[in-house]
N, C-alpha and C. Protein backbone atom coordinates (compact mmCIF):
# COMPACT_ATOMS: atom_id res chain seq x y z
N UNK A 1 128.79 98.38 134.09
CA UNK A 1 128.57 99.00 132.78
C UNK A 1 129.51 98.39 131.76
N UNK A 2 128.96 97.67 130.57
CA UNK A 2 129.83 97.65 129.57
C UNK A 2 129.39 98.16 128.34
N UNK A 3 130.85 99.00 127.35
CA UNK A 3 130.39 99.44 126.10
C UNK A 3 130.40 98.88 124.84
N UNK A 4 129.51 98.40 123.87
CA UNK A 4 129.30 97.91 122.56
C UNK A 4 129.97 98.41 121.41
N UNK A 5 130.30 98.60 121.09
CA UNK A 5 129.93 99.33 119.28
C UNK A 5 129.30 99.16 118.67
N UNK A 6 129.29 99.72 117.53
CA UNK A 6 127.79 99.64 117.33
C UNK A 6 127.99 99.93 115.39
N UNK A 7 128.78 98.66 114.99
CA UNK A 7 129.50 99.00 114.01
C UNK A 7 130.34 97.88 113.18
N UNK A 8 130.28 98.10 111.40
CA UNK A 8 130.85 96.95 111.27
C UNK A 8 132.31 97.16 110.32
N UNK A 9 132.49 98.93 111.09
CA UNK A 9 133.62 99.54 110.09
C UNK A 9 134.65 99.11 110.78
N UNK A 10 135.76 98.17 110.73
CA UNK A 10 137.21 97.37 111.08
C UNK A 10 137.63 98.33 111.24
N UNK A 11 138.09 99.47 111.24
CA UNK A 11 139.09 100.66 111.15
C UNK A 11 138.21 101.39 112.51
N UNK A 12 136.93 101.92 112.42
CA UNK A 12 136.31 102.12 113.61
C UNK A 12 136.37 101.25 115.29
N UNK A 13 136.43 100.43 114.66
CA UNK A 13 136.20 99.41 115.91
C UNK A 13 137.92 99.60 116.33
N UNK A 14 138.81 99.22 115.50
CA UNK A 14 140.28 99.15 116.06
C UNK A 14 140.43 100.21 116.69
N UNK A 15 139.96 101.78 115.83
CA UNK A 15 140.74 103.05 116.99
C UNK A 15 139.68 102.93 118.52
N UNK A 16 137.91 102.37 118.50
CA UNK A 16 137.70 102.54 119.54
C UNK A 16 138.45 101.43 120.88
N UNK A 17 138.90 100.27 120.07
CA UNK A 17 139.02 99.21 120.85
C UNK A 17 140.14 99.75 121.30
N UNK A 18 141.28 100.55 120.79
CA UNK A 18 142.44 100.91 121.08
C UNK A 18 142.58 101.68 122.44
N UNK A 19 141.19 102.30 123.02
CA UNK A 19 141.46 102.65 124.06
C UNK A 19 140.97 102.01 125.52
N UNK A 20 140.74 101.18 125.00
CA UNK A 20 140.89 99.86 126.16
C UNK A 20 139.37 99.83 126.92
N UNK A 21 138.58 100.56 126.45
CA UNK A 21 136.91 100.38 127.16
C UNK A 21 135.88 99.67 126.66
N UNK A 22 136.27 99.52 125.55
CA UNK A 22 135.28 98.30 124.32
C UNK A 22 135.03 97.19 124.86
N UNK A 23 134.04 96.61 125.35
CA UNK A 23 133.77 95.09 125.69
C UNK A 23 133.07 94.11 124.79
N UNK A 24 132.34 94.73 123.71
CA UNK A 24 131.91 93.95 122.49
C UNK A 24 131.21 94.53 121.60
N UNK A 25 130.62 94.38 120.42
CA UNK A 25 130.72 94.81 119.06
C UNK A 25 129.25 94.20 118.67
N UNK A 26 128.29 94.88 118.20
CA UNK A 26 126.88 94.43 117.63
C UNK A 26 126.97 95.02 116.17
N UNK A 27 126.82 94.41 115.26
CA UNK A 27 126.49 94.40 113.92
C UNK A 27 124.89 94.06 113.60
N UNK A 28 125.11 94.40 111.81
CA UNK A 28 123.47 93.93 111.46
C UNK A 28 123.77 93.90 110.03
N UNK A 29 122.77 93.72 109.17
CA UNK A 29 123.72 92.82 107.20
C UNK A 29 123.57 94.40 106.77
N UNK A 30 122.89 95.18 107.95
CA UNK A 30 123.31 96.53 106.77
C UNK A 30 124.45 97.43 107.03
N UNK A 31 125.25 97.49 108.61
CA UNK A 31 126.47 97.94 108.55
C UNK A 31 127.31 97.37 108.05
N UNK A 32 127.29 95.71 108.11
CA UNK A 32 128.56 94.53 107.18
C UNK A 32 128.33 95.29 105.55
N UNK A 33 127.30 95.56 105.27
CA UNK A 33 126.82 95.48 103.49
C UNK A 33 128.10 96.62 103.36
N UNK A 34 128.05 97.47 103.76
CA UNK A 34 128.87 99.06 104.13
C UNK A 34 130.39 98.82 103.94
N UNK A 35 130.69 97.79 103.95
CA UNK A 35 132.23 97.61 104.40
C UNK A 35 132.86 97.15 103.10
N UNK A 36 133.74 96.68 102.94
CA UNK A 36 134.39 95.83 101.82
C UNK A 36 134.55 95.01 102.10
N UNK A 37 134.71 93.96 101.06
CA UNK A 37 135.41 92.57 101.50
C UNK A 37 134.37 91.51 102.51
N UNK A 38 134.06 89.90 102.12
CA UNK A 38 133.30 88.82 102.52
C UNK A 38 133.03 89.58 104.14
N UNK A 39 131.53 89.95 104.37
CA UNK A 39 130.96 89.84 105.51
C UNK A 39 131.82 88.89 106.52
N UNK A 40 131.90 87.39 106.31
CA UNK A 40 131.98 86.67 107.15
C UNK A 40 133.60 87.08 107.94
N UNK A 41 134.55 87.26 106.95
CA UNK A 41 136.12 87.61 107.21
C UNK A 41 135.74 88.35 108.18
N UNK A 42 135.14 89.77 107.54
CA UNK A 42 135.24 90.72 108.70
C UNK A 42 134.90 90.19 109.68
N UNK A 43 133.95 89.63 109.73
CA UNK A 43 132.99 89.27 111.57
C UNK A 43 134.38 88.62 112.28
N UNK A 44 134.88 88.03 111.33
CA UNK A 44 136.12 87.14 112.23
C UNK A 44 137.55 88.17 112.62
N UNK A 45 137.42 89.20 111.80
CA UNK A 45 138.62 90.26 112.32
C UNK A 45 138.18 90.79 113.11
N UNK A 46 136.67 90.96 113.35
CA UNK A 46 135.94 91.90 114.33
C UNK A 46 136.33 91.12 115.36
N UNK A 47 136.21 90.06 115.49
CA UNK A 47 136.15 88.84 116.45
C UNK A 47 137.76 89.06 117.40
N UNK A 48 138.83 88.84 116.20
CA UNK A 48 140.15 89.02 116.69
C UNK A 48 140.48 90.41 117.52
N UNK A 49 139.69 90.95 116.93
CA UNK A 49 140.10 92.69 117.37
C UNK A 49 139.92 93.19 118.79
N UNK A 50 138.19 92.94 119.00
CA UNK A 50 137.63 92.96 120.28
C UNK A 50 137.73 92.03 121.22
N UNK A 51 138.00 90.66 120.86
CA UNK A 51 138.35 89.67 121.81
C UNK A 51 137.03 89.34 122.75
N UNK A 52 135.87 90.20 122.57
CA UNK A 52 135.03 89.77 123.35
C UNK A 52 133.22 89.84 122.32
N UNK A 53 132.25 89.62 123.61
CA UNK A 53 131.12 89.20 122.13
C UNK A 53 130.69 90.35 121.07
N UNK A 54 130.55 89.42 120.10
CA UNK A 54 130.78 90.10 118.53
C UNK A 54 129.08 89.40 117.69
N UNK A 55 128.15 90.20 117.94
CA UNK A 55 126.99 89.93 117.44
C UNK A 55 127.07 90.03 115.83
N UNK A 56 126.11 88.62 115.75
CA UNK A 56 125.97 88.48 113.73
C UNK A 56 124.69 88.38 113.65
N UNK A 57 123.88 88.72 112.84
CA UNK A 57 122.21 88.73 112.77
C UNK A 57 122.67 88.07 111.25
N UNK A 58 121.09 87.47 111.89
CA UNK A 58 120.22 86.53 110.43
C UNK A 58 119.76 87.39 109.78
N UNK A 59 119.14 86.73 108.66
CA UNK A 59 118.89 87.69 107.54
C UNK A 59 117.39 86.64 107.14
N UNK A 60 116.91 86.06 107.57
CA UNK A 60 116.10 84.92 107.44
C UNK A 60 114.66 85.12 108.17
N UNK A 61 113.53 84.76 107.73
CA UNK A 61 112.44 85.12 108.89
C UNK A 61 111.98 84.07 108.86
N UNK A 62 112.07 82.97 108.56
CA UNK A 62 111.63 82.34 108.61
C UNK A 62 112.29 80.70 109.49
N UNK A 63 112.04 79.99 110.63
CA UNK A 63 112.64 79.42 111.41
C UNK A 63 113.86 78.56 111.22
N UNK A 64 113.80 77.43 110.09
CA UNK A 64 114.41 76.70 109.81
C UNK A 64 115.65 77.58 108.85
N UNK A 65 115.42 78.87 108.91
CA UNK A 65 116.65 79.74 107.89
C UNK A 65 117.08 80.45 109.07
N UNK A 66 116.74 80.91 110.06
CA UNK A 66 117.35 81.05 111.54
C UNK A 66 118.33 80.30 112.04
N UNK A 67 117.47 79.14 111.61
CA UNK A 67 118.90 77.92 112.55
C UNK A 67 119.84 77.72 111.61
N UNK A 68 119.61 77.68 110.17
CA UNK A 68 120.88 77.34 109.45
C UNK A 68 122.06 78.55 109.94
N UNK A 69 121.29 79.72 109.73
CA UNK A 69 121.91 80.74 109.56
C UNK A 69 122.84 81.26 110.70
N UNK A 70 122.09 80.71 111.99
CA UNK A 70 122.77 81.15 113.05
C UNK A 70 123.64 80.03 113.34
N UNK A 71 123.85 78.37 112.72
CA UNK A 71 124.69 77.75 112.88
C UNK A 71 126.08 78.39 112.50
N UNK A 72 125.65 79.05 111.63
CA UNK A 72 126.84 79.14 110.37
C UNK A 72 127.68 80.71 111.44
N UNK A 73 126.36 81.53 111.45
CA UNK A 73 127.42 82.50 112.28
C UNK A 73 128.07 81.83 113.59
N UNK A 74 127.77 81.05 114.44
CA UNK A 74 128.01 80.59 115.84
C UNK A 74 129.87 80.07 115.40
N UNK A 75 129.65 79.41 114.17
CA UNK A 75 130.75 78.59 113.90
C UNK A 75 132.08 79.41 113.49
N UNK A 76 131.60 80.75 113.24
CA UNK A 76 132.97 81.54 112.49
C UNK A 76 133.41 81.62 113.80
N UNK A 77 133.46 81.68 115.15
CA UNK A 77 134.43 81.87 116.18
C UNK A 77 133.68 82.43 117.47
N UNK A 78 134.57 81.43 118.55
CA UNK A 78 134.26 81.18 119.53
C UNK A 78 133.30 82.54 120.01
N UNK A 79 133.75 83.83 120.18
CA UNK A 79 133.11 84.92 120.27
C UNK A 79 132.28 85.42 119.87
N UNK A 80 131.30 85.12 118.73
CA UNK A 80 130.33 85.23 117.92
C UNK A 80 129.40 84.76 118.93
N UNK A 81 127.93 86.18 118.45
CA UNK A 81 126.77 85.36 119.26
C UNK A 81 125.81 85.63 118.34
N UNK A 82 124.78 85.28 118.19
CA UNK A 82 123.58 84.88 116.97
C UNK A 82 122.59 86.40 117.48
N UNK A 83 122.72 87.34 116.79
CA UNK A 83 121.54 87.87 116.65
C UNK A 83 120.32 87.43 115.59
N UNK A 84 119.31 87.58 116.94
CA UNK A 84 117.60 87.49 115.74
C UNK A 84 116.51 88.42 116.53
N UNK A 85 115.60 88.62 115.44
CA UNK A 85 114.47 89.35 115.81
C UNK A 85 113.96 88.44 116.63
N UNK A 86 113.24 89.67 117.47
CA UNK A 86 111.49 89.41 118.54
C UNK A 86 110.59 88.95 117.77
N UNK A 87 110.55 88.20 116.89
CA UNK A 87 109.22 87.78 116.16
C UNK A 87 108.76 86.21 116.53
N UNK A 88 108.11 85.71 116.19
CA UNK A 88 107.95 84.54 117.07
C UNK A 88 108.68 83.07 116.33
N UNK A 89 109.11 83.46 115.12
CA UNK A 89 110.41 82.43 114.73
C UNK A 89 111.30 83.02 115.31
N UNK A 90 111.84 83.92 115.44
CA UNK A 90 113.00 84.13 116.22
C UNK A 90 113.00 83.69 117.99
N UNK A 91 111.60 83.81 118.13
CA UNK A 91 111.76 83.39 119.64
C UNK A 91 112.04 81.67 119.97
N UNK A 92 111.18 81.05 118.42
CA UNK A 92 111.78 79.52 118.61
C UNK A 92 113.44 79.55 118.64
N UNK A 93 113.91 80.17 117.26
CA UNK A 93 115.48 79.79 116.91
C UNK A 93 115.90 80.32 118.34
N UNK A 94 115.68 81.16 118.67
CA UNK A 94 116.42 81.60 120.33
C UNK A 94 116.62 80.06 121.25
N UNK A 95 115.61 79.71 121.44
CA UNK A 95 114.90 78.50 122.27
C UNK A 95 116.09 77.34 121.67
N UNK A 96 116.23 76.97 120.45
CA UNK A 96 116.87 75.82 120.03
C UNK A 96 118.09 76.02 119.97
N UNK A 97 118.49 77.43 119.69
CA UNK A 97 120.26 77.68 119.56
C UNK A 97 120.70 77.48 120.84
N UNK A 98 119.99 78.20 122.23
CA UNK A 98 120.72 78.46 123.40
C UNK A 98 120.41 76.62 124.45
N UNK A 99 119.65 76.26 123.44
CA UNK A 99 119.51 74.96 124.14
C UNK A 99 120.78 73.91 123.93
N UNK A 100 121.46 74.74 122.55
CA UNK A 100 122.74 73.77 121.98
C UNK A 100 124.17 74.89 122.90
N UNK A 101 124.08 75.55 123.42
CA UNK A 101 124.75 76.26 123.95
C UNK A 101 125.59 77.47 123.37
N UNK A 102 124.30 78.01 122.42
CA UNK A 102 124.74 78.61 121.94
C UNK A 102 124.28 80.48 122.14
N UNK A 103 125.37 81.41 122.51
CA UNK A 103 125.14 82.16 122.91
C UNK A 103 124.10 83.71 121.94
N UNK A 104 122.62 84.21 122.02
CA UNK A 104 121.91 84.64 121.29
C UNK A 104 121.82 86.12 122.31
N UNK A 105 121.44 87.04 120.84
CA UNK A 105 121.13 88.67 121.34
C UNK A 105 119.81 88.67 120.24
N UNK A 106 118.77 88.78 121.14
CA UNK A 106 117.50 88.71 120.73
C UNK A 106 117.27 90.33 120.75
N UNK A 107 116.96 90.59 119.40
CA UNK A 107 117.08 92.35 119.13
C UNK A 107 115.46 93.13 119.26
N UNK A 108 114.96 93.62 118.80
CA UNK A 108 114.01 94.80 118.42
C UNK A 108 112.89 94.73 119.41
N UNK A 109 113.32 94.43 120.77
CA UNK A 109 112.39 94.90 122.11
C UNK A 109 112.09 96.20 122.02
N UNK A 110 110.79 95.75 122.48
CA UNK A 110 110.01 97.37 122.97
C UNK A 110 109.20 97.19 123.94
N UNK A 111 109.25 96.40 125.08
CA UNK A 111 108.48 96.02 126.06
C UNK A 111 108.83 95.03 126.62
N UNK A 112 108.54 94.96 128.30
CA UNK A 112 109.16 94.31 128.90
C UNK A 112 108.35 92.31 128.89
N UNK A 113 107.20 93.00 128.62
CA UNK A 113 106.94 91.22 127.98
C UNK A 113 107.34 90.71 127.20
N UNK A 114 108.28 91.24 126.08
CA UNK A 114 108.99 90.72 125.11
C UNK A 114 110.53 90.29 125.65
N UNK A 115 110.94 91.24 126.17
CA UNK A 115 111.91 90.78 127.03
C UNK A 115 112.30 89.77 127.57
N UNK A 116 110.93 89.42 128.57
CA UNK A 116 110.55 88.12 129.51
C UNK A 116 110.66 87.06 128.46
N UNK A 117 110.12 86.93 126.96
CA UNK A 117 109.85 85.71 126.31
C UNK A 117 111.07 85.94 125.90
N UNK A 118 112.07 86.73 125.87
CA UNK A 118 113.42 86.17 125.25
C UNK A 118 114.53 85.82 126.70
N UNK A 119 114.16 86.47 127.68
CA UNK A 119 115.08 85.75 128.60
C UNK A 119 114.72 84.00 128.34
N UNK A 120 113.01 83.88 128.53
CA UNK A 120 112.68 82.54 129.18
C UNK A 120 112.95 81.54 128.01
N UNK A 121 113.44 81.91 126.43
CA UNK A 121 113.87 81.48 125.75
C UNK A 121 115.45 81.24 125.35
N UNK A 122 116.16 81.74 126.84
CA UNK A 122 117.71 81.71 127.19
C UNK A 122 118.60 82.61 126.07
N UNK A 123 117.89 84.15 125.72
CA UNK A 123 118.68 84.57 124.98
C UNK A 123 119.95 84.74 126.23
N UNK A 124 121.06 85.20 125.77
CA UNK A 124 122.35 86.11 126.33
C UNK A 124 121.63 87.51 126.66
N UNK A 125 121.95 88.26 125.91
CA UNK A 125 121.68 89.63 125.60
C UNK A 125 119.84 89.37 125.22
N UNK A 126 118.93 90.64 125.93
CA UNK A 126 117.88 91.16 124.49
C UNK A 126 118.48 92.59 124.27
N UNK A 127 118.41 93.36 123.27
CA UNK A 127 118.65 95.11 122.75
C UNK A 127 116.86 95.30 122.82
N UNK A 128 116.76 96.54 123.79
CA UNK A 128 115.62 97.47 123.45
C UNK A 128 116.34 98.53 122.99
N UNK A 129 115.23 98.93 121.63
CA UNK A 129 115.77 99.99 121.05
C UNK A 129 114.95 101.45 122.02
N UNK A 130 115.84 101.83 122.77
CA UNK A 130 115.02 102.95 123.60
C UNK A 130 114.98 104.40 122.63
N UNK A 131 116.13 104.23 122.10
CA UNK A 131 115.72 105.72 120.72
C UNK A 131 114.88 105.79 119.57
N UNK A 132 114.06 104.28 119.49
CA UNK A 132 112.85 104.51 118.45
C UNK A 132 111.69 104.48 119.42
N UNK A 133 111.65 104.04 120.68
CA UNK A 133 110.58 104.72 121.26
C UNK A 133 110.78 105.95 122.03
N UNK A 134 111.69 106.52 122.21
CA UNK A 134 111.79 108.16 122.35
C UNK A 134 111.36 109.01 121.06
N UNK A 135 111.47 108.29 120.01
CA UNK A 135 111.15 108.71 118.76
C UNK A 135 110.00 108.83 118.57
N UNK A 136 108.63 108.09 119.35
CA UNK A 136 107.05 108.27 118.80
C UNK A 136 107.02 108.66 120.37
N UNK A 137 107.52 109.29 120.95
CA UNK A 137 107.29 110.20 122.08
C UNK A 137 107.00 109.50 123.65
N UNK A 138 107.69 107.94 123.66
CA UNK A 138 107.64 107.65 124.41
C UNK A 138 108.73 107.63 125.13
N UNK A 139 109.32 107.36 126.32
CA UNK A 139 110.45 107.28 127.77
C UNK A 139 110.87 106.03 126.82
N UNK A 140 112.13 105.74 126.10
CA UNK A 140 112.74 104.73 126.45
C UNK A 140 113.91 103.71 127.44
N UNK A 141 114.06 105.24 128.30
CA UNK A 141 114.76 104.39 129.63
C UNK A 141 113.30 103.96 130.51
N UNK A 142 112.25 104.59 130.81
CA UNK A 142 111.28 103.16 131.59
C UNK A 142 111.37 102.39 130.99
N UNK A 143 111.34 101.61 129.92
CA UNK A 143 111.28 100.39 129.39
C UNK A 143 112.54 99.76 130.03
N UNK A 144 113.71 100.18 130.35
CA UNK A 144 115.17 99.68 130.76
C UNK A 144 114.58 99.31 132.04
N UNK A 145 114.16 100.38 132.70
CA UNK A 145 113.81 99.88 134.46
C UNK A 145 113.07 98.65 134.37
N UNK A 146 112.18 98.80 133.27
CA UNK A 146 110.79 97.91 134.07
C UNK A 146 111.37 96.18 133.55
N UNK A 147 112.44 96.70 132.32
CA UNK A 147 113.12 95.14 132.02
C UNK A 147 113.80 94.81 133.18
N UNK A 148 114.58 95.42 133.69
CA UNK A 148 115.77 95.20 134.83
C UNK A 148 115.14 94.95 135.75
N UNK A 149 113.52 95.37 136.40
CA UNK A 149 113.17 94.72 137.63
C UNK A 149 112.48 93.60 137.07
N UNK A 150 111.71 93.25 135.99
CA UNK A 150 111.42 91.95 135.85
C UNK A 150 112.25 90.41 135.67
N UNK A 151 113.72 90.80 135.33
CA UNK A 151 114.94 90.41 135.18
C UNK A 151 115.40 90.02 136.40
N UNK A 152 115.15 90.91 137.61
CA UNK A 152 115.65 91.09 138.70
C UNK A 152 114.76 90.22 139.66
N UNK A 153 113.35 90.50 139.10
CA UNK A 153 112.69 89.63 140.08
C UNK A 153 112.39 88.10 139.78
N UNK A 154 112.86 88.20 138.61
CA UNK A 154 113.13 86.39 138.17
C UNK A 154 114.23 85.44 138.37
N UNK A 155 115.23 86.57 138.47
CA UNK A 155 116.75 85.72 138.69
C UNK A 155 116.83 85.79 137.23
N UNK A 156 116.87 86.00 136.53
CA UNK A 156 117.27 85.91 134.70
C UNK A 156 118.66 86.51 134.69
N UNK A 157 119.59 85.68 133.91
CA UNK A 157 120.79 85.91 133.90
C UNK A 157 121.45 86.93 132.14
N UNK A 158 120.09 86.72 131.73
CA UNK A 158 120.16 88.04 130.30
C UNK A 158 120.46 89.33 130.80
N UNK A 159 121.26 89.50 130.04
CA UNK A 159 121.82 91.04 130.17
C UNK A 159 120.78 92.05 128.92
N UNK A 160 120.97 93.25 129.72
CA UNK A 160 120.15 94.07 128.75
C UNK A 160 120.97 94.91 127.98
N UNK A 161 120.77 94.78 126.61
CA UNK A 161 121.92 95.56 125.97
C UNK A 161 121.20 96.95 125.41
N UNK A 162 121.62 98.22 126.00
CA UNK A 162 120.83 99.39 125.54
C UNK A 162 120.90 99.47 123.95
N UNK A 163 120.03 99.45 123.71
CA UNK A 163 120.17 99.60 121.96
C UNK A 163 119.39 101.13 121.43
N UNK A 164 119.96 101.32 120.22
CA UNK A 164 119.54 102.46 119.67
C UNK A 164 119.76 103.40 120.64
N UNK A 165 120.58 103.97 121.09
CA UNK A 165 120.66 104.57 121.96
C UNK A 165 121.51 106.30 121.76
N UNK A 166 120.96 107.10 121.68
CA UNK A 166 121.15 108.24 121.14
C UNK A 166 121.84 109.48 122.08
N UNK A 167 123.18 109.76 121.96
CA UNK A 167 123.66 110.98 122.68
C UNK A 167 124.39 110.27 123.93
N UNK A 168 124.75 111.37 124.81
CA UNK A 168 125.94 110.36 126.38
C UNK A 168 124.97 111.27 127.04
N UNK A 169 123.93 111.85 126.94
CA UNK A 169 122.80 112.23 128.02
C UNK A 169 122.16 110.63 128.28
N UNK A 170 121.48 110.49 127.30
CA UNK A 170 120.87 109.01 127.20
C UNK A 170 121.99 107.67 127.97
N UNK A 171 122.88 107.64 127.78
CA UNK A 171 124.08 106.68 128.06
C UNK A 171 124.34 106.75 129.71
N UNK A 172 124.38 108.38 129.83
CA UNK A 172 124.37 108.51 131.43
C UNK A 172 123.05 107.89 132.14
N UNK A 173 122.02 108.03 131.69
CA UNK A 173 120.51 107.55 132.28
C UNK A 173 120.84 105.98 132.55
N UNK A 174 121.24 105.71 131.46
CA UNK A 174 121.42 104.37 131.44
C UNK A 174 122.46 103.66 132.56
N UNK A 175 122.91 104.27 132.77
CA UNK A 175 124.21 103.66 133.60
C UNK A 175 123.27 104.31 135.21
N UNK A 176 123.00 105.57 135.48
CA UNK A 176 122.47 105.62 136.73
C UNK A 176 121.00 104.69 136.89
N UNK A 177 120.43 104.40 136.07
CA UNK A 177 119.65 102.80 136.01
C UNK A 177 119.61 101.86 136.35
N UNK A 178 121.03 101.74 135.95
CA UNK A 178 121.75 100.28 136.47
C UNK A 178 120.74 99.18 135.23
N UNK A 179 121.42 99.68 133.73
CA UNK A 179 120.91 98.38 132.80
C UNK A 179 122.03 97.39 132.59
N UNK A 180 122.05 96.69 131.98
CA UNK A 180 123.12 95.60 131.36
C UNK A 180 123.99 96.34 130.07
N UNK A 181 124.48 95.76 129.32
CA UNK A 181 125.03 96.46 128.35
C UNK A 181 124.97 97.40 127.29
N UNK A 182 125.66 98.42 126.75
CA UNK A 182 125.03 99.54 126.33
C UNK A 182 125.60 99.39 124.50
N UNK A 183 124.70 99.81 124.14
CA UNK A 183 125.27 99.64 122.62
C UNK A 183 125.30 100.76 121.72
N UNK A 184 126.59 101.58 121.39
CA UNK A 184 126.30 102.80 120.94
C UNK A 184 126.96 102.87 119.65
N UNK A 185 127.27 103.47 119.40
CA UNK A 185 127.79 104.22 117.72
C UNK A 185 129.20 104.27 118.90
N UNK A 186 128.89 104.25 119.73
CA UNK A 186 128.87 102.90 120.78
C UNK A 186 127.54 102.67 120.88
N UNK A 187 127.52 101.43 121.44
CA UNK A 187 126.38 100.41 121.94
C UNK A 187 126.70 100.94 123.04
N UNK A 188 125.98 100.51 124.17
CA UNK A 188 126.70 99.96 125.81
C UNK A 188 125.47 99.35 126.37
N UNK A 189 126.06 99.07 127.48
CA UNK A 189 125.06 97.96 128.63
C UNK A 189 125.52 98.29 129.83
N UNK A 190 124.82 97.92 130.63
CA UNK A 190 125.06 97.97 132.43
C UNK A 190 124.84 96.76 132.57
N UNK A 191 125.74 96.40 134.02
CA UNK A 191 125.22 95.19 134.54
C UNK A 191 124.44 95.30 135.62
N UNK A 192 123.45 94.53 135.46
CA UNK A 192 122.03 94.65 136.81
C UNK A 192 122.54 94.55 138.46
N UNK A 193 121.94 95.30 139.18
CA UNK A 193 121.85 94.81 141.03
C UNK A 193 122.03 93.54 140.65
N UNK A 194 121.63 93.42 142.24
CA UNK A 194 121.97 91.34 142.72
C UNK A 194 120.79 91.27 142.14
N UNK A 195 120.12 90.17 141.92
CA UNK A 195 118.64 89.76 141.84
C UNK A 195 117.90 89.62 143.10
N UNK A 196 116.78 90.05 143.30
CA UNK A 196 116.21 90.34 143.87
C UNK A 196 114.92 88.67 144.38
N UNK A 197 114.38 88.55 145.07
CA UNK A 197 113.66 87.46 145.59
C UNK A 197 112.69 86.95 144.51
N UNK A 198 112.78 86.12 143.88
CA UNK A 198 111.79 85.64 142.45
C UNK A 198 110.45 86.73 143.11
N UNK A 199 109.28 86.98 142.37
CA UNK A 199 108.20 87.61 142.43
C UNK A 199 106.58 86.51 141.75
N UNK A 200 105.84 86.42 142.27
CA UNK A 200 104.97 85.45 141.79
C UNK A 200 105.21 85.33 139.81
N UNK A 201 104.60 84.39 139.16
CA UNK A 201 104.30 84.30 137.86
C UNK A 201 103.51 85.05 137.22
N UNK A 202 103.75 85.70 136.55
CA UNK A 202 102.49 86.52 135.79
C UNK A 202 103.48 87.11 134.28
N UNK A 203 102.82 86.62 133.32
CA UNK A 203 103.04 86.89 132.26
C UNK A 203 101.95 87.60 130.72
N UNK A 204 102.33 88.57 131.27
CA UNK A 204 101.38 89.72 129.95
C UNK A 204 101.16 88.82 128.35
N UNK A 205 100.10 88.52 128.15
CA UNK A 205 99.97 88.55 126.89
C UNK A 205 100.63 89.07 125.64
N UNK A 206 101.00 88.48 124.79
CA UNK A 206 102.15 88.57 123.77
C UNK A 206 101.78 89.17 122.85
N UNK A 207 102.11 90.23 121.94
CA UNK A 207 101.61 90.49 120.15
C UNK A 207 102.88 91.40 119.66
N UNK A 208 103.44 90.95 118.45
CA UNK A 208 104.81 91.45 118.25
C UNK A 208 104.43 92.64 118.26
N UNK A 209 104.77 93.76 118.10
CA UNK A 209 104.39 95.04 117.48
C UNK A 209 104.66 95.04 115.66
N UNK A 210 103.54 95.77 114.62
CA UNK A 210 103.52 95.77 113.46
C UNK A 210 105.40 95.39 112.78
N UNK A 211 105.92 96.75 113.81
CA UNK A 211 107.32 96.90 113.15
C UNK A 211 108.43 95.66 113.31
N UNK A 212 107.60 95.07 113.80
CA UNK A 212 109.05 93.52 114.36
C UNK A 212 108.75 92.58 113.36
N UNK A 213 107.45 92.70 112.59
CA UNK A 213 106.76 91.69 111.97
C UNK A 213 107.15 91.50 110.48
N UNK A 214 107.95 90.07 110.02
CA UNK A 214 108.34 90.38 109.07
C UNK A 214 107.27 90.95 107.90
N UNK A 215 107.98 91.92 107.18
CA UNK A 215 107.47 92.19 105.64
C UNK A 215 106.87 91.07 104.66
């Protein structure tokens, strides 16, 4: 199990980091917008603070503003990892950043075939948001299982980072699950079983959902 934050308030992050369980820090341009003072500084105090990965999202939908964009975050420090959307420029920029070795948290999963196209696109991290589909009345811990055994039965070395994740009822599910990392107001994540024996090929047909799709 490791825990996220889920936050881009410097003063938040220091008292949680202060008690020694923090393993890394997910942002987005609308908690940075929140703060004072150059976005980029902070990401880099965030960086100093937590010592471990410190997610920066694009602001770009479009591919070739992905890669600038995620050059530029990769470069503020070693600990920085490129968040981008599930959309299908983001699934290229995934593909070309992690091919330069660069470490990506592919965000707004809601299904485990989306998942699959961001492992097989070498994200780090994907975040399913399991509290906006508890929100239209669906289980968002099955979605955790059914990522973690497809994960499991591939050998995929992506961690699953619980996202949107609402309450320490939800957080507990998550951890008796056995997901990858958890991301809460804290974030958090679990780390998966061993992997399990690859499982034949079969890959579900793709369609972002409306809400992933840029505006």
């Amino acid at each position: 199990m490791k825990l996220f934050v889920d936050s881009g308030n410097i003063k938040d992050i220091e008292t949680l980091c202060a008690l020694g369980i923090i393993d890394g820090v997910t942002t987005n341009p609308s908690l940075l917008a929140k703060e004072p003072g150059d976005y980029k500084e902070n990401l880099k105090k965030i960086c100093d603070i937590v010592k471990g990965p410190v997610s920066g999202e694009v602001i770009s939908t479009e591919f070739d503003g992905m890669l600038r964009e995620g050059h530029d975050i990769a470069t503020l420090d070693p600990h920085m990892v490129v968040k981008l959307p599930l959309t299908r420029n983001g699934i290229r920029a995934c593909k070309a950043l992690s091919s330069e070795g660069i470490r990506v948290n592919v965000t707004l999963v809601f299904s485990a075939a989306q998942a699959l196209l961001a492992a097989k696109a070498g994200a780090t991290f994907v975040s399913p948001f399991v509290g906006r589909l508890d929100d239209v009345g669906a289980t968002g811990m099955d979605l955790i299982r059914d990522i973690v055994q497809v994960y499991d039965n591939y050998e995929f070395a992506t961690e699953v980072l619980v996202a949107s994740c609402r309450g320490p009822m939800a957080r507990a599910a998550r951890a008796i699950r056995s997901a990858s990392p958890v991301t809460a107001s804290i974030a958090s994540a679990a780390r998966r079983r061993a992997p399990r024996p690859a499982a034949p090929a079969s890959c579900p047909a793709w369609s972002a959902p409306a809400w992933t799709r840029p505006r």
